[in-house]
PDB file of N, CA and C in Angstrom:
ATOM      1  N   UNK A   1     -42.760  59.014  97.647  1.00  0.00           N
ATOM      2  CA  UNK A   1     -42.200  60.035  98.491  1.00  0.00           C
ATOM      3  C   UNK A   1     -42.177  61.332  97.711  1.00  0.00           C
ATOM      4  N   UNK A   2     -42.764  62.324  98.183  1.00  0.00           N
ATOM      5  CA  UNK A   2     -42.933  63.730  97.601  1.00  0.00           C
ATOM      6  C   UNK A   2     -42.024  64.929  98.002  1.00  0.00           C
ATOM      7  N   UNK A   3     -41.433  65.782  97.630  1.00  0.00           N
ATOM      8  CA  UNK A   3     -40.362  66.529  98.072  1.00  0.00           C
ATOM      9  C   UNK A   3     -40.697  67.496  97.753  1.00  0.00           C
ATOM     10  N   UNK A   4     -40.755  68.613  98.391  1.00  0.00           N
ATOM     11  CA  UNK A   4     -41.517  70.038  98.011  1.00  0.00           C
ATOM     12  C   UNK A   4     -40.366  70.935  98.073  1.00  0.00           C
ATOM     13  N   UNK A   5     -40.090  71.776  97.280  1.00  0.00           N
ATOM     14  CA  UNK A   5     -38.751  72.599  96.968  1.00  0.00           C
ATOM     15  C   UNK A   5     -39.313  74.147  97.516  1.00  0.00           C
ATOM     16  N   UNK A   6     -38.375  74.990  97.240  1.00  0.00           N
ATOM     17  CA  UNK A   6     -38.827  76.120  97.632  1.00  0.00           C
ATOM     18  C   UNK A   6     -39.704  76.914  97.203  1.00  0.00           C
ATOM     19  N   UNK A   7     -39.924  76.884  95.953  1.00  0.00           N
ATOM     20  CA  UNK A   7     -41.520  77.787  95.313  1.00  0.00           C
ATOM     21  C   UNK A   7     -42.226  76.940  95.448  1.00  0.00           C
ATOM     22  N   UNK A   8     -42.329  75.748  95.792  1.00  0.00           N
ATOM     23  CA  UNK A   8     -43.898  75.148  96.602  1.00  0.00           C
ATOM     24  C   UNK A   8     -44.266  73.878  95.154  1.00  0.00           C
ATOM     25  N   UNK A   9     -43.492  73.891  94.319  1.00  0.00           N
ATOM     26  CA  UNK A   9     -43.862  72.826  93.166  1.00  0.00           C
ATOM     27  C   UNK A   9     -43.076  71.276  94.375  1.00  0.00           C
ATOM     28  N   UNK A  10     -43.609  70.365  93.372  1.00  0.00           N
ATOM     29  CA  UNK A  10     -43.697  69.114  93.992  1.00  0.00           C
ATOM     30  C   UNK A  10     -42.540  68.593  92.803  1.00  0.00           C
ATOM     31  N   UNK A  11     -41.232  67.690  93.529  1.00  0.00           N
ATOM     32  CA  UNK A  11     -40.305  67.061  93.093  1.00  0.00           C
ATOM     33  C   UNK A  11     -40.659  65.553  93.350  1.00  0.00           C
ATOM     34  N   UNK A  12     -41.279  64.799  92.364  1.00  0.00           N
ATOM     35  CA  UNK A  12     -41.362  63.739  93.199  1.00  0.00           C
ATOM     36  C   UNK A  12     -40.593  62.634  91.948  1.00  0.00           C
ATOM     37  N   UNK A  13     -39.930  61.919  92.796  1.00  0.00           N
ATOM     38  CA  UNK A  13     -39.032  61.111  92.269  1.00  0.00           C
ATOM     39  C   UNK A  13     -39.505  59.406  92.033  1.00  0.00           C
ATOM     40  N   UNK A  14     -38.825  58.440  90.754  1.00  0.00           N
ATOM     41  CA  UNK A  14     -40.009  57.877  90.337  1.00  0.00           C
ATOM     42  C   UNK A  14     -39.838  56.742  91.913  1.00  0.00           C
ATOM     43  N   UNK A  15     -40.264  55.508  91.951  1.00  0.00           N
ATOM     44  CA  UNK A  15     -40.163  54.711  92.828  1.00  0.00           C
ATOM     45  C   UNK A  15     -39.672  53.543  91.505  1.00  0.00           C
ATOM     46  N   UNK A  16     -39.105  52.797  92.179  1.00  0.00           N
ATOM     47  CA  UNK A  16     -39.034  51.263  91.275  1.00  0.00           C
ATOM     48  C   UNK A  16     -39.774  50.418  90.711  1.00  0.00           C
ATOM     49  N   UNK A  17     -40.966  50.477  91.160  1.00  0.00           N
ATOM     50  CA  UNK A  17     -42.124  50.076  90.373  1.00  0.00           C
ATOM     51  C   UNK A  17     -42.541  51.136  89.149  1.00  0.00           C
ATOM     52  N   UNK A  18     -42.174  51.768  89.226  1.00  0.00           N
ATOM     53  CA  UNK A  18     -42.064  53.307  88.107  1.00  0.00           C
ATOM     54  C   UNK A  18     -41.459  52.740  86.697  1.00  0.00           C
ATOM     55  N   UNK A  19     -40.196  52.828  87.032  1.00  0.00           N
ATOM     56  CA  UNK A  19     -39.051  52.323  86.588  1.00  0.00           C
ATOM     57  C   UNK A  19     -39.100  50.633  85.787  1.00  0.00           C
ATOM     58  N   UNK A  20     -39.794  50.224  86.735  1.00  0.00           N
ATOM     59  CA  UNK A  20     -40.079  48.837  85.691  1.00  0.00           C
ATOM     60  C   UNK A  20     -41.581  48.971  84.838  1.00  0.00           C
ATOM     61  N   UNK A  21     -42.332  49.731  85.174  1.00  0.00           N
ATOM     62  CA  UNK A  21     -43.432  49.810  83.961  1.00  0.00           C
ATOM     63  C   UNK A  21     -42.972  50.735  82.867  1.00  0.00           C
ATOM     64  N   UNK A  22     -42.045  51.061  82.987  1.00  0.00           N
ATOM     65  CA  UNK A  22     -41.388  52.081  81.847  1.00  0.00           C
ATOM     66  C   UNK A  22     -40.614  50.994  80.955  1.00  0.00           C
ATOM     67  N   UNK A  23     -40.033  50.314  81.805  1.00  0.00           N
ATOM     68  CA  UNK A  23     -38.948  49.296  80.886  1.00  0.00           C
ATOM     69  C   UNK A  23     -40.218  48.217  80.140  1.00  0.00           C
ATOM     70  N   UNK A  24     -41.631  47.915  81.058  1.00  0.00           N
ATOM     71  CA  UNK A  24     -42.360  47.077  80.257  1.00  0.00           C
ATOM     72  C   UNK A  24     -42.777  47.266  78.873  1.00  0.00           C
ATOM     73  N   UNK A  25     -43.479  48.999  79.094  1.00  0.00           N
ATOM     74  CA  UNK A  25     -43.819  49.797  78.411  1.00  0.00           C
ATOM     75  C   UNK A  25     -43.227  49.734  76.879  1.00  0.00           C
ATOM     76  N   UNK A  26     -41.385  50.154  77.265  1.00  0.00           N
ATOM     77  CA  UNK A  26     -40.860  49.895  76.279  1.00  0.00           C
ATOM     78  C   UNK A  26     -40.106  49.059  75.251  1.00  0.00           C
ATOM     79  N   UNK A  27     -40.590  47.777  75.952  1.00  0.00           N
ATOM     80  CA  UNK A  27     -40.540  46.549  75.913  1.00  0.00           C
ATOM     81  C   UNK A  27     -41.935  45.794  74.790  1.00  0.00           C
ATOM     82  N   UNK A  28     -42.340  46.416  75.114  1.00  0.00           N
ATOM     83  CA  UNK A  28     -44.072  46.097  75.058  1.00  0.00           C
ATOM     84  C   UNK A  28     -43.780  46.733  73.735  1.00  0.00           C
ATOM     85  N   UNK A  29     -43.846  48.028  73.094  1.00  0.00           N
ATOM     86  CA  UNK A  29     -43.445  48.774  72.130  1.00  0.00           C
ATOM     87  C   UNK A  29     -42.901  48.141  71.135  1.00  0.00           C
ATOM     88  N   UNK A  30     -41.492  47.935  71.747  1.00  0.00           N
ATOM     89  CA  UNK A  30     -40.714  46.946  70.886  1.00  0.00           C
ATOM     90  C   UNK A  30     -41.185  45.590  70.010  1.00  0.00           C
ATOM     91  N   UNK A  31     -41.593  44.646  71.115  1.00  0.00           N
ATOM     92  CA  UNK A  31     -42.399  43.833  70.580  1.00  0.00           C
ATOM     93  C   UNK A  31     -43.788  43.982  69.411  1.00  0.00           C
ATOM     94  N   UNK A  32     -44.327  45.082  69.333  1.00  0.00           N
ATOM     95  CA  UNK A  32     -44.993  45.437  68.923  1.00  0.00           C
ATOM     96  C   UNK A  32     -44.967  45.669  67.472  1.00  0.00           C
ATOM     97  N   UNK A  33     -44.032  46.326  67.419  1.00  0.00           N
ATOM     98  CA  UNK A  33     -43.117  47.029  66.557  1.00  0.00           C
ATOM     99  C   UNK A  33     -42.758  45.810  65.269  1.00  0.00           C
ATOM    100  N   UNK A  34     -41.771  44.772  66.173  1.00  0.00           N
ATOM    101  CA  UNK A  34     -41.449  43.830  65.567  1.00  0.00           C
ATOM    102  C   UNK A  34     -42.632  43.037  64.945  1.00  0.00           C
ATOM    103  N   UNK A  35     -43.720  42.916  65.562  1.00  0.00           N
ATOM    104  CA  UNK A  35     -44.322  41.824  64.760  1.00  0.00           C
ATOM    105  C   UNK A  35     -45.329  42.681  63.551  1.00  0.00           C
ATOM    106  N   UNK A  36     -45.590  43.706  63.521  1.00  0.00           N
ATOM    107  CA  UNK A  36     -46.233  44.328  62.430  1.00  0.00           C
ATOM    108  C   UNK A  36     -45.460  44.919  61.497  1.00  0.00           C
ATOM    109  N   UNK A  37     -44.079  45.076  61.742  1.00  0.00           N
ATOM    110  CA  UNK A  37     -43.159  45.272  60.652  1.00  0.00           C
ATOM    111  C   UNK A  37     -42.140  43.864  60.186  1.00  0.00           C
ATOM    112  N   UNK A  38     -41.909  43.173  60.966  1.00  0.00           N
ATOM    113  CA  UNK A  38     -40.781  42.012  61.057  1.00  0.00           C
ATOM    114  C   UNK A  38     -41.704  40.877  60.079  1.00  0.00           C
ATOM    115  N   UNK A  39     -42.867  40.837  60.493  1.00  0.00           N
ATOM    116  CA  UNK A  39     -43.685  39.215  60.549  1.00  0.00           C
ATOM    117  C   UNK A  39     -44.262  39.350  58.876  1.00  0.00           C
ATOM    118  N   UNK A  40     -44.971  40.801  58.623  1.00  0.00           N
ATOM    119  CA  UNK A  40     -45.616  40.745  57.203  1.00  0.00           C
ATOM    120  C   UNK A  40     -44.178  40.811  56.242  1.00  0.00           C
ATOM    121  N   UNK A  41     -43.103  41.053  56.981  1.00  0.00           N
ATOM    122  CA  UNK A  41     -42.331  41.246  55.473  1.00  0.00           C
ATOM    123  C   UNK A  41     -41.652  39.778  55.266  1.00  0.00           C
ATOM    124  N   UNK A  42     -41.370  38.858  56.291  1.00  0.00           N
ATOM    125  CA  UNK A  42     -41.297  37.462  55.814  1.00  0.00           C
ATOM    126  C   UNK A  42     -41.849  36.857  55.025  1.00  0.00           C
ATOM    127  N   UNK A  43     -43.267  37.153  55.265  1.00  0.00           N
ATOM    128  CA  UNK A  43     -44.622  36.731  54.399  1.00  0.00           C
ATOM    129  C   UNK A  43     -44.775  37.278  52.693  1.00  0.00           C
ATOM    130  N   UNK A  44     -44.033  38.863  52.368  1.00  0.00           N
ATOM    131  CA  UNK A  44     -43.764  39.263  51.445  1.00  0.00           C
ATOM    132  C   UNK A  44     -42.445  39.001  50.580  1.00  0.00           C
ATOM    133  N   UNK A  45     -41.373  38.391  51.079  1.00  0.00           N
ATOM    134  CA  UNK A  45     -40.386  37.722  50.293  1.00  0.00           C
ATOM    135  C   UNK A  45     -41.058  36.494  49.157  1.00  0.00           C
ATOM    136  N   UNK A  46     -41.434  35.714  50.179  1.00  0.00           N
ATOM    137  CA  UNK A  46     -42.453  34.292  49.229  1.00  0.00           C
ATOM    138  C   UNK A  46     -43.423  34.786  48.781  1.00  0.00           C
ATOM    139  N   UNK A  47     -43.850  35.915  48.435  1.00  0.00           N
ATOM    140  CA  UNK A  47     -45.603  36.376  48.141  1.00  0.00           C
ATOM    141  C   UNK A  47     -44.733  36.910  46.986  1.00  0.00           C
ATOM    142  N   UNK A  48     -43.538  37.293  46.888  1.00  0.00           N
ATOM    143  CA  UNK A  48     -42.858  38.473  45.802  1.00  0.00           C
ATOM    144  C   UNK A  48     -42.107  36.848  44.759  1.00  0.00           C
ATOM    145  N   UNK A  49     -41.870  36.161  45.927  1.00  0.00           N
ATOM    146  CA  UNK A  49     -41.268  35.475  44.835  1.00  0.00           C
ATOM    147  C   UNK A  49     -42.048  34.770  44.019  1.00  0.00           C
ATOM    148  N   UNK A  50     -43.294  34.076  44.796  1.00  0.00           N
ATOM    149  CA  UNK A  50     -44.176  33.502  43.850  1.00  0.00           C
ATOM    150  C   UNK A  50     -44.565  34.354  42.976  1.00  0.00           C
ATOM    151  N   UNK A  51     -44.974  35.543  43.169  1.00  0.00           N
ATOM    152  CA  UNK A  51     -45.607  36.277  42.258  1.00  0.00           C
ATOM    153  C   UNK A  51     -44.594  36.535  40.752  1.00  0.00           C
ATOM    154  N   UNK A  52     -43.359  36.704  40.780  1.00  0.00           N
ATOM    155  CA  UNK A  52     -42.135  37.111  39.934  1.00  0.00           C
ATOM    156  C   UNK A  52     -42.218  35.746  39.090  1.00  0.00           C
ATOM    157  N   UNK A  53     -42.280  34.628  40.244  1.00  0.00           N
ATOM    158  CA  UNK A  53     -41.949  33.394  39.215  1.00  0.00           C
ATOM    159  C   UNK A  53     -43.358  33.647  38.312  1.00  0.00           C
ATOM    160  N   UNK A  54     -44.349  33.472  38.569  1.00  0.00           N
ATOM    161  CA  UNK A  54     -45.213  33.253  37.878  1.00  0.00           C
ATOM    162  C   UNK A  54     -45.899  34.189  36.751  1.00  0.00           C
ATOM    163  N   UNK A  55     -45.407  35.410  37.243  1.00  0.00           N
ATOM    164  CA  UNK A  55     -45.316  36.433  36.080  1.00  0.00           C
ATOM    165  C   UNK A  55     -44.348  36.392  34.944  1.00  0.00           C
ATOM    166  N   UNK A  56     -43.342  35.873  34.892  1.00  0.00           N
ATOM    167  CA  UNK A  56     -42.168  34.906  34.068  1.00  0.00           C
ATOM    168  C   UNK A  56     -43.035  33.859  33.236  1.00  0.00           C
ATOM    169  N   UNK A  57     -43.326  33.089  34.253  1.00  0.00           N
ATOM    170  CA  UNK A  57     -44.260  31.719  33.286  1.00  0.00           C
ATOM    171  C   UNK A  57     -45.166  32.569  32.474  1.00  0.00           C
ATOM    172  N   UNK A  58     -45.911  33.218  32.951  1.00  0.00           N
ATOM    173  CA  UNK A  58     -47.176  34.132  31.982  1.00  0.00           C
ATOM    174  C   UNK A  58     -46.895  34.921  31.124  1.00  0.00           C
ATOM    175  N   UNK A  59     -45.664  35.552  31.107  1.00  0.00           N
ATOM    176  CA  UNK A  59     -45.132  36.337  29.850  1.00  0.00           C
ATOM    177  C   UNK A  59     -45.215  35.026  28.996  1.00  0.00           C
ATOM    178  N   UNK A  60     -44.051  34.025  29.163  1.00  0.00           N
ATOM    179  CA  UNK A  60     -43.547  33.199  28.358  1.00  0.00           C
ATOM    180  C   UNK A  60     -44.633  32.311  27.503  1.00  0.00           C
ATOM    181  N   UNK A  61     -45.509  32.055  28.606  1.00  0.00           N
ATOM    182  CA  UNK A  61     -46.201  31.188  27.808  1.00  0.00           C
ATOM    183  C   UNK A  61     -47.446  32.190  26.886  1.00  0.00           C
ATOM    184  N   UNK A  62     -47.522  33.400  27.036  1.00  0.00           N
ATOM    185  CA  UNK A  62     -48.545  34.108  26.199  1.00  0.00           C
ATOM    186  C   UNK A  62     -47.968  35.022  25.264  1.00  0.00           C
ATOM    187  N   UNK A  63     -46.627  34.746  25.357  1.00  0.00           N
ATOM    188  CA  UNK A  63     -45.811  34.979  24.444  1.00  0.00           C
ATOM    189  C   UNK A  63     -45.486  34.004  22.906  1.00  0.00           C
ATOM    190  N   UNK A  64     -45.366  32.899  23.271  1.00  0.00           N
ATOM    191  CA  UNK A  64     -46.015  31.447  22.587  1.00  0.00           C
ATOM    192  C   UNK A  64     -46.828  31.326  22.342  1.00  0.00           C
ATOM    193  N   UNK A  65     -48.265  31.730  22.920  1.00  0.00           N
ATOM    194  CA  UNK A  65     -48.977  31.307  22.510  1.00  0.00           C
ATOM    195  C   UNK A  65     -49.731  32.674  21.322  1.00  0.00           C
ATOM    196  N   UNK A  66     -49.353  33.777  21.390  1.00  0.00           N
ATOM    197  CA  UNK A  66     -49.095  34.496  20.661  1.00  0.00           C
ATOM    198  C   UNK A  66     -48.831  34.661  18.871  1.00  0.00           C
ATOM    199  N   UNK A  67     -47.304  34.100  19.196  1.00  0.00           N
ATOM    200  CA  UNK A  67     -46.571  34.141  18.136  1.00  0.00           C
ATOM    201  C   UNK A  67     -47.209  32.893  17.691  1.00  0.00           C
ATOM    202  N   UNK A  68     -46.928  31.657  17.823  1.00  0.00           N
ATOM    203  CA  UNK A  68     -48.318  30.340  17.753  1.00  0.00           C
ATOM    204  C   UNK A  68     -49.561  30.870  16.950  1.00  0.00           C
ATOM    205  N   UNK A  69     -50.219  31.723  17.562  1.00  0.00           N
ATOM    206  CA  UNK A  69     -51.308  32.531  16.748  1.00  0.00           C
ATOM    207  C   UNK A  69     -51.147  33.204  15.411  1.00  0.00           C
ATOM    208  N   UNK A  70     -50.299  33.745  15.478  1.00  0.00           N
ATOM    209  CA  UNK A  70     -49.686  34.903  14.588  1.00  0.00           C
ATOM    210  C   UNK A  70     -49.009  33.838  13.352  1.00  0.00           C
ATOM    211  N   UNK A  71     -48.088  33.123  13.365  1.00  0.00           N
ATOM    212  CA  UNK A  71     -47.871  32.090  12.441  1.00  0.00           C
ATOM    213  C   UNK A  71     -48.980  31.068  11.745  1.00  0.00           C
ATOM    214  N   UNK A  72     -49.625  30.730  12.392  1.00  0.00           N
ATOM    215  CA  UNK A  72     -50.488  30.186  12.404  1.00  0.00           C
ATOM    216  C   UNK A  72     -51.397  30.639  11.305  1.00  0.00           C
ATOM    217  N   UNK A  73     -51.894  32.081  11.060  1.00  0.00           N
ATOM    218  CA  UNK A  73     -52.793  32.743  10.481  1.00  0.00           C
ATOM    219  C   UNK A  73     -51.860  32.975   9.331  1.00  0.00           C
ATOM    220  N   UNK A  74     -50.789  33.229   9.204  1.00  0.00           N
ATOM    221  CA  UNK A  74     -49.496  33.182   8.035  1.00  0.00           C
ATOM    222  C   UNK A  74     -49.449  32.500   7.423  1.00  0.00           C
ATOM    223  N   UNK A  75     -49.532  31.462   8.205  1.00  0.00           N
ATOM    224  CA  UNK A  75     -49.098  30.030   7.019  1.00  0.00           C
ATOM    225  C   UNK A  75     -50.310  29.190   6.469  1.00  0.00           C
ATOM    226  N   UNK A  76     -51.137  29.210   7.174  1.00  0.00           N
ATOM    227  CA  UNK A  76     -52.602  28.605   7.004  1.00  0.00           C
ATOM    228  C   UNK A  76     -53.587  29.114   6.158  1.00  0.00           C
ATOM    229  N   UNK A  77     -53.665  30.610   6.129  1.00  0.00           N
ATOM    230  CA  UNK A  77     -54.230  31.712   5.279  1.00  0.00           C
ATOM    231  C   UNK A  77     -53.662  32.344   4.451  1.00  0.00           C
ATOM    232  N   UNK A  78     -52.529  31.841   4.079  1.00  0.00           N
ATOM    233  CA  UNK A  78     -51.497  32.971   3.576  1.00  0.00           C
ATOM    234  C   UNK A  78     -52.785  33.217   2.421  1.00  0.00           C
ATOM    235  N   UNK A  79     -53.380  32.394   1.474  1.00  0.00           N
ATOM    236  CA  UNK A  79     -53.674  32.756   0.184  1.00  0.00           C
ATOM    237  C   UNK A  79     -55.245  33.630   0.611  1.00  0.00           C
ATOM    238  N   UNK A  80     -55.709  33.877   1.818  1.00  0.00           N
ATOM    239  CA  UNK A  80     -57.302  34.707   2.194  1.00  0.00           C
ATOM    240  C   UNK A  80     -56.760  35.944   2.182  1.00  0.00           C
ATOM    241  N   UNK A  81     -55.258  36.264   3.025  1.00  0.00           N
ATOM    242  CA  UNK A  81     -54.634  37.320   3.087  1.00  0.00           C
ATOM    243  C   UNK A  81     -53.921  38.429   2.526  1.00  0.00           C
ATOM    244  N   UNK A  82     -54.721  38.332   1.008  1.00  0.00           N
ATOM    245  CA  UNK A  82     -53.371  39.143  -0.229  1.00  0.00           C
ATOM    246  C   UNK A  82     -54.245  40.636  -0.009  1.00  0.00           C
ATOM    247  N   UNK A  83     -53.348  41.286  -0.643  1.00  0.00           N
ATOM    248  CA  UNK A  83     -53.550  42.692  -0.629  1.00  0.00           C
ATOM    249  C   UNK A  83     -52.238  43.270   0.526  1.00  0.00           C
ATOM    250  N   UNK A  84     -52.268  44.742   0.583  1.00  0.00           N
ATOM    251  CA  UNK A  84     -51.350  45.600   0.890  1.00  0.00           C
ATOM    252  C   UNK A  84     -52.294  45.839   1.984  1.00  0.00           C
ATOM    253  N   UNK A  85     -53.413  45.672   2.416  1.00  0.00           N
ATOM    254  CA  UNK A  85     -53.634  46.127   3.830  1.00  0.00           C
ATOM    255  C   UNK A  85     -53.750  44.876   4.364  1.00  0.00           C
ATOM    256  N   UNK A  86     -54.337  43.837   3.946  1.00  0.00           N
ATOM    257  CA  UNK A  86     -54.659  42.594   4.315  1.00  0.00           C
ATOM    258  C   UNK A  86     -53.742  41.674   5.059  1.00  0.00           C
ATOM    259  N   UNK A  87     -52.591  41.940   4.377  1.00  0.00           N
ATOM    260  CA  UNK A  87     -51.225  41.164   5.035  1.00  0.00           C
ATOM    261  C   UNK A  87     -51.438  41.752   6.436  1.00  0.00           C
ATOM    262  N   UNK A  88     -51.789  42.714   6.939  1.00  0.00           N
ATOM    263  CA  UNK A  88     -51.407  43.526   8.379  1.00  0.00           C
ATOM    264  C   UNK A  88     -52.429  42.586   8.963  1.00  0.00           C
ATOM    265  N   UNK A  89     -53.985  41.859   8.828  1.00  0.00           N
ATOM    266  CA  UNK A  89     -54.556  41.688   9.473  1.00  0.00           C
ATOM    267  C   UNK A  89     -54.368  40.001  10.222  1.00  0.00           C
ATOM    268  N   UNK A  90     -53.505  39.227  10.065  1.00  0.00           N
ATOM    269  CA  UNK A  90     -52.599  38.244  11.191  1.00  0.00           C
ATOM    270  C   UNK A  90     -52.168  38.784  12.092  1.00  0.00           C
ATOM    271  N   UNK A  91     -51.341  39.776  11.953  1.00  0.00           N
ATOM    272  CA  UNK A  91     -50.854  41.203  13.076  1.00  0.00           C
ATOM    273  C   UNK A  91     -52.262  41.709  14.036  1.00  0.00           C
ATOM    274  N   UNK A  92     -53.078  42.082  13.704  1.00  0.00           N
ATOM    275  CA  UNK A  92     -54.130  42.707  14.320  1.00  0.00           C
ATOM    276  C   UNK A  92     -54.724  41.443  14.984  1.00  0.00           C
ATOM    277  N   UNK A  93     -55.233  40.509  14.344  1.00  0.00           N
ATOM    278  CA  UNK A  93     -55.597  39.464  15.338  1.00  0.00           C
ATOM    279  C   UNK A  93     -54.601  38.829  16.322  1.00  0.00           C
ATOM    280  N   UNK A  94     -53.286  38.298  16.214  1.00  0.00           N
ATOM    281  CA  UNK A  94     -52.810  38.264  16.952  1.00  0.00           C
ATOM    282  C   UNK A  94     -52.928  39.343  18.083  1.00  0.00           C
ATOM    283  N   UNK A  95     -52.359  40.602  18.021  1.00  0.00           N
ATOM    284  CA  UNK A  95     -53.082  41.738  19.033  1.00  0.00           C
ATOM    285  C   UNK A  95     -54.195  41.450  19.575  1.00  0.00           C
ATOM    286  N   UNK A  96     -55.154  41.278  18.995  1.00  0.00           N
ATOM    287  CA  UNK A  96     -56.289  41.245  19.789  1.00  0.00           C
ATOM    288  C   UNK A  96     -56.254  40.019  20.501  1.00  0.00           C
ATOM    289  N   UNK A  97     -55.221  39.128  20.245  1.00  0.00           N
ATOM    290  CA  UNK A  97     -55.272  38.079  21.107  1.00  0.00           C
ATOM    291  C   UNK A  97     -54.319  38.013  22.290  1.00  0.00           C
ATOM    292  N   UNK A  98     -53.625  38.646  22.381  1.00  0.00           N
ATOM    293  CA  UNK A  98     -52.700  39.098  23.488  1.00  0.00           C
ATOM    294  C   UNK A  98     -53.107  39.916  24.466  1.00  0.00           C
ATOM    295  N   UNK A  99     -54.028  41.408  23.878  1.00  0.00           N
ATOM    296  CA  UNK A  99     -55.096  41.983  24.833  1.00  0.00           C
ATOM    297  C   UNK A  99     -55.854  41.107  24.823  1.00  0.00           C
ATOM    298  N   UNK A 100     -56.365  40.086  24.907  1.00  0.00           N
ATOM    299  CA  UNK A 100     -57.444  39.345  25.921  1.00  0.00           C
ATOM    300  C   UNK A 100     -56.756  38.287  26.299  1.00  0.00           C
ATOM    301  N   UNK A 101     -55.264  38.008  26.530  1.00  0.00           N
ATOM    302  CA  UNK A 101     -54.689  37.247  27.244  1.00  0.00           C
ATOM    303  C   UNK A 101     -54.096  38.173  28.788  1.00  0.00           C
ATOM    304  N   UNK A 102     -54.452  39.755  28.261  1.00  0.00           N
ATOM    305  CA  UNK A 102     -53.511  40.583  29.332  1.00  0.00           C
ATOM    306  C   UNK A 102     -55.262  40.562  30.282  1.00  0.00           C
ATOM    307  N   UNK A 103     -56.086  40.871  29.415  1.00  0.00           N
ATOM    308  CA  UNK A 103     -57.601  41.235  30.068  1.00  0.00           C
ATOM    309  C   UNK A 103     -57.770  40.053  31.034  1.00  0.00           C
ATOM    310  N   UNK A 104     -57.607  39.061  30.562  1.00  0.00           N
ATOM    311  CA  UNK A 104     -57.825  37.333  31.660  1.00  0.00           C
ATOM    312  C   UNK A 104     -57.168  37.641  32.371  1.00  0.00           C
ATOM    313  N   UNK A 105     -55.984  37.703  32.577  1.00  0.00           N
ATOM    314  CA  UNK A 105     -54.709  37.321  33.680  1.00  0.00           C
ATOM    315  C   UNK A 105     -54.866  39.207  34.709  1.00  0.00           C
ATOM    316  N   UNK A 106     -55.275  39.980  34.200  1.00  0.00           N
ATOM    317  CA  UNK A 106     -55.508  41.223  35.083  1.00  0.00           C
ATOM    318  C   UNK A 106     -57.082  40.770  36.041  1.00  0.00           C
ATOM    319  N   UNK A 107     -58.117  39.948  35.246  1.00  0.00           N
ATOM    320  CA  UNK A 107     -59.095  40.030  35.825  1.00  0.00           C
ATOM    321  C   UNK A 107     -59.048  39.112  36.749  1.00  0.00           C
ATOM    322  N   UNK A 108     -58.262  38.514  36.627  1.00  0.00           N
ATOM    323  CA  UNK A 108     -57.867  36.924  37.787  1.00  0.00           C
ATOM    324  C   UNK A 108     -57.351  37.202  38.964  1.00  0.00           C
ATOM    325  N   UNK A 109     -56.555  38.405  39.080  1.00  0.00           N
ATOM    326  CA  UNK A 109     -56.055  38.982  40.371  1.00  0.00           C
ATOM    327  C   UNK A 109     -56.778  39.162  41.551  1.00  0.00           C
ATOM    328  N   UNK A 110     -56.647  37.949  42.121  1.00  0.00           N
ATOM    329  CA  UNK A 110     -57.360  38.099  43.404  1.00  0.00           C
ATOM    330  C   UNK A 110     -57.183  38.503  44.971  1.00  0.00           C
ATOM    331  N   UNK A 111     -55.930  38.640  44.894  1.00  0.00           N
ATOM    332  CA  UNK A 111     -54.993  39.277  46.498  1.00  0.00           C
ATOM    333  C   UNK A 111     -54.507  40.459  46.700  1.00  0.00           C
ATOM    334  N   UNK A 112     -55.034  41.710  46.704  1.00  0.00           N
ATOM    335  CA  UNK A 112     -54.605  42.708  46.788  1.00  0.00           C
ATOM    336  C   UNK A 112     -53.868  43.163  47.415  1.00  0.00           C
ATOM    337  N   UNK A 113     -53.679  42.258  48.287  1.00  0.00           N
ATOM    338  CA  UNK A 113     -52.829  42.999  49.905  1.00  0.00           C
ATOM    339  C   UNK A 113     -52.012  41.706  50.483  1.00  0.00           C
ATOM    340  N   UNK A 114     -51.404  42.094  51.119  1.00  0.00           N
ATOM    341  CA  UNK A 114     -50.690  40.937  51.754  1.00  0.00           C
ATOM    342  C   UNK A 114     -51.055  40.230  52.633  1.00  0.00           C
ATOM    343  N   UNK A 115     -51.873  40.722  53.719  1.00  0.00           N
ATOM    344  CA  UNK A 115     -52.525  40.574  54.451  1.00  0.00           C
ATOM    345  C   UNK A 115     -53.557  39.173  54.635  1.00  0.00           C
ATOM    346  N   UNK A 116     -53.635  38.282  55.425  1.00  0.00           N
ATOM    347  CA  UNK A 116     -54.295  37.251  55.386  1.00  0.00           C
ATOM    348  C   UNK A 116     -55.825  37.510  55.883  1.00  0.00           C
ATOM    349  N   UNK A 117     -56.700  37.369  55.129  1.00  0.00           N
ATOM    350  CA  UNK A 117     -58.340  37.250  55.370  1.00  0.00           C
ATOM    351  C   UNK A 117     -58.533  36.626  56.284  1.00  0.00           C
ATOM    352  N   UNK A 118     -59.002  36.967  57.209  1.00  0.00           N
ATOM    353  CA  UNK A 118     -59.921  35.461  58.638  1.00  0.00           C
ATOM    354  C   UNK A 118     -61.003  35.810  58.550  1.00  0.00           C
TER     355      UNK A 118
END
């Protein structure tokens, strides 16, 4: 139903079928809403926690296995190792063995995103 006012513009008022595609509309929205914000962050609690736990285990254990290294070259070599610069080089290999424990475990990262592949 159209209602024409006095400068000749058109008042037209909605009908009820109006009124319910608006409520679908924003209904529809809603839902929308919820599952691309609601659904991935469920999925990111357990993605955060696995990830935390297991970054824990990987300190710890390349932390051990580290110091393991580092003793190791101390007590085993002590007598290859004399001199005033020489003592430092158990230190340096250990290092170099920790950067290629950080180089493995960075190059292993395979999930960038949260997001599931199909």
């Amino acid at each position: 139903m159209t209602v024409t006012n006095d400068a000749g513009s058109s008042d037209r008022k909605p009908s009820s079928s109006e009124g319910t595609d608006i409520g679908e509309v924003i209904q529809l929205v809603k839902d929308y809403a919820r599952q691309e914000t609601i659904g991935p962050l469920r999925g990111a609690g357990r993605w955060l926690g696995f990830g935390i736990g297991g970054a824990i285990c990987l300190a710890i254990g390349s932390a051990f296995a580290v110091l393991g290294v580092l003793r190791l070259l101390q007590t085993e070599t002590a007598d290859t190792f004399r001199g005033r610069w020489m003592q430092l080089l158990p230190y340096l290999i250990a290092l170099l063995v920790a950067l290629l424990i950080i180089v493995v475990a960075v190059l292993r990262i395979s999930r960038p995103t949260l997001q599931k592949k199909d």
